[in-house]
Protein backbone atom coordinates (compact mmCIF):
# COMPACT_ATOMS: atom_id res chain seq x y z
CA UNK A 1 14.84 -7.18 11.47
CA UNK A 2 14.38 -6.01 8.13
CA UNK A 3 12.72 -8.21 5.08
CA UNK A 4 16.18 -8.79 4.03
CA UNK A 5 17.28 -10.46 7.15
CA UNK A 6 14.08 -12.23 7.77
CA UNK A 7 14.41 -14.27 4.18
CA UNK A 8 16.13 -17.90 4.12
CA UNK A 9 19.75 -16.69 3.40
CA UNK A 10 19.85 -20.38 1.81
CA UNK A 11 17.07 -20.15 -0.12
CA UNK A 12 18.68 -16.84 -1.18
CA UNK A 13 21.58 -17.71 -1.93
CA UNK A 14 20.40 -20.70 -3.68
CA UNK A 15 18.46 -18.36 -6.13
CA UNK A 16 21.03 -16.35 -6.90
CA UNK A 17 23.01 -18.60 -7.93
CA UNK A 18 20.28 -20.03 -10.21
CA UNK A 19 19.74 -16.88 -11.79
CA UNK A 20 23.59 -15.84 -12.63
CA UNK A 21 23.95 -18.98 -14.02
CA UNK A 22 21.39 -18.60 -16.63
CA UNK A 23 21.56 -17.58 -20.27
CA UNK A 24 20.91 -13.54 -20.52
CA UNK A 25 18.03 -14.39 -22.96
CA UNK A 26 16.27 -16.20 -19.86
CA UNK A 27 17.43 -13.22 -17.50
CA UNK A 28 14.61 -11.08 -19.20
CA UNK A 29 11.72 -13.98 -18.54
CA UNK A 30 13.18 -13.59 -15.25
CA UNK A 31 12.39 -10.40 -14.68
CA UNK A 32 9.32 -10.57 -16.48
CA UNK A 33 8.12 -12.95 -13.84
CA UNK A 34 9.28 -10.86 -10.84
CA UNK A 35 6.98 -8.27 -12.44
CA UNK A 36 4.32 -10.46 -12.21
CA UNK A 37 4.68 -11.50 -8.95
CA UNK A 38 4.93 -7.74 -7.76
CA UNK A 39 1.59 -7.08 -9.65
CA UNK A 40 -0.10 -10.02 -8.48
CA UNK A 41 0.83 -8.75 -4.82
CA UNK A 42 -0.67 -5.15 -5.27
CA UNK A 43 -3.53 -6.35 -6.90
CA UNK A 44 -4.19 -9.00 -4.03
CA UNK A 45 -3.47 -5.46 -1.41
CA UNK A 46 -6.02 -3.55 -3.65
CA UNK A 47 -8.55 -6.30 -2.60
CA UNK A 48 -7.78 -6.47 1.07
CA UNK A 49 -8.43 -2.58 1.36
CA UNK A 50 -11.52 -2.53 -0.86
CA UNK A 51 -12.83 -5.95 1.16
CA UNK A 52 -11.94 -3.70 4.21
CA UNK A 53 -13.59 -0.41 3.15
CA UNK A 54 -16.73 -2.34 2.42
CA UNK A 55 -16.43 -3.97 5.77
CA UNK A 56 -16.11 -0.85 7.45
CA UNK A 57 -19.21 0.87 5.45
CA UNK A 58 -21.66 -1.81 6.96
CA UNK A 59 -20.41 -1.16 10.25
CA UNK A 60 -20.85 2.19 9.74
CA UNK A 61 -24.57 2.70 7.99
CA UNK A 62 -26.23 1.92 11.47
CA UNK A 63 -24.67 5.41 12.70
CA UNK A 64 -26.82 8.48 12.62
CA UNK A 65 -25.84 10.71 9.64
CA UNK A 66 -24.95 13.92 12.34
CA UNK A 67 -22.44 11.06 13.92
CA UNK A 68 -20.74 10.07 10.33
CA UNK A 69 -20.25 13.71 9.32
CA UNK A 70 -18.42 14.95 12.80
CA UNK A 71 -16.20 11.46 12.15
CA UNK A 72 -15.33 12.57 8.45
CA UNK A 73 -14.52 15.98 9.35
CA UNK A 74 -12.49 14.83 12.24
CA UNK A 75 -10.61 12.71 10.12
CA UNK A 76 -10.28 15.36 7.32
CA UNK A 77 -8.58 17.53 10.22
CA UNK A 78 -6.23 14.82 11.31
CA UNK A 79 -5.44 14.46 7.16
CA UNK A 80 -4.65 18.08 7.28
CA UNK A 81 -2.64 17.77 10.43
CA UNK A 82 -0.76 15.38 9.06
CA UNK A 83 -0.28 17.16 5.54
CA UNK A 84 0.63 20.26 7.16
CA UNK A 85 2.97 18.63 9.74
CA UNK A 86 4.76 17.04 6.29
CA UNK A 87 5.13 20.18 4.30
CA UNK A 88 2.74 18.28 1.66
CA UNK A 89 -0.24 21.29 2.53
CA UNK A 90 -0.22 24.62 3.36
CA UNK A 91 -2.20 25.48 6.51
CA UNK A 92 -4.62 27.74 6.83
CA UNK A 93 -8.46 27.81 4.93
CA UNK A 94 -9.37 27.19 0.83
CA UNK A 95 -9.75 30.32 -0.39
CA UNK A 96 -10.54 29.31 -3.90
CA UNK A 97 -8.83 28.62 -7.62
């Protein structure tokens, strides 16, 4: 079930309604506040990955420093993998500018 489906098809409905039956000067607050909404959203995502990323470097800065480097380049490679396996990279080594 997609987003779509999952909403209140009353509620939906409901606000539809609302909105076609308001003057077009209002339609552009309208939108104006869906923009905001879609802003406040990313910026509340931004600040559950950076709250995660710090979560994850405490958890991490008890681990020798041979043990962090083989998990960054292991992830790197997976990165690459998954670039490669996209047709975002090319494969092979960097050989420079």
């Amino acid at each position: 079930m997609n987003q779509a489906q999952a909403i209140d098809q009353s509620l939906l409905r409901q606000t539809v309604v609302e909105v076609a039956s308001l003057p077009d000067d209002d339609l552009a607050i309208v939108l104006d506040v869906v923009a905001f909404l879609k802003r406040q959203r990313a910026a509340q995502a931004a600040a559950d990955i950076r709250q995660a990323a710090r979560q994850r470097a405490v958890a991490l800065r008890t681990l020798p420093r041979e043990e962090l480097a083989t998990q960054l380049r292991a992830v790197g490679e997976t990165i690459r993998r998954q670039a490669i396996a996209a047709n975002t990279a090319i494969e092979g080594d960097w050989e420079g500018d």
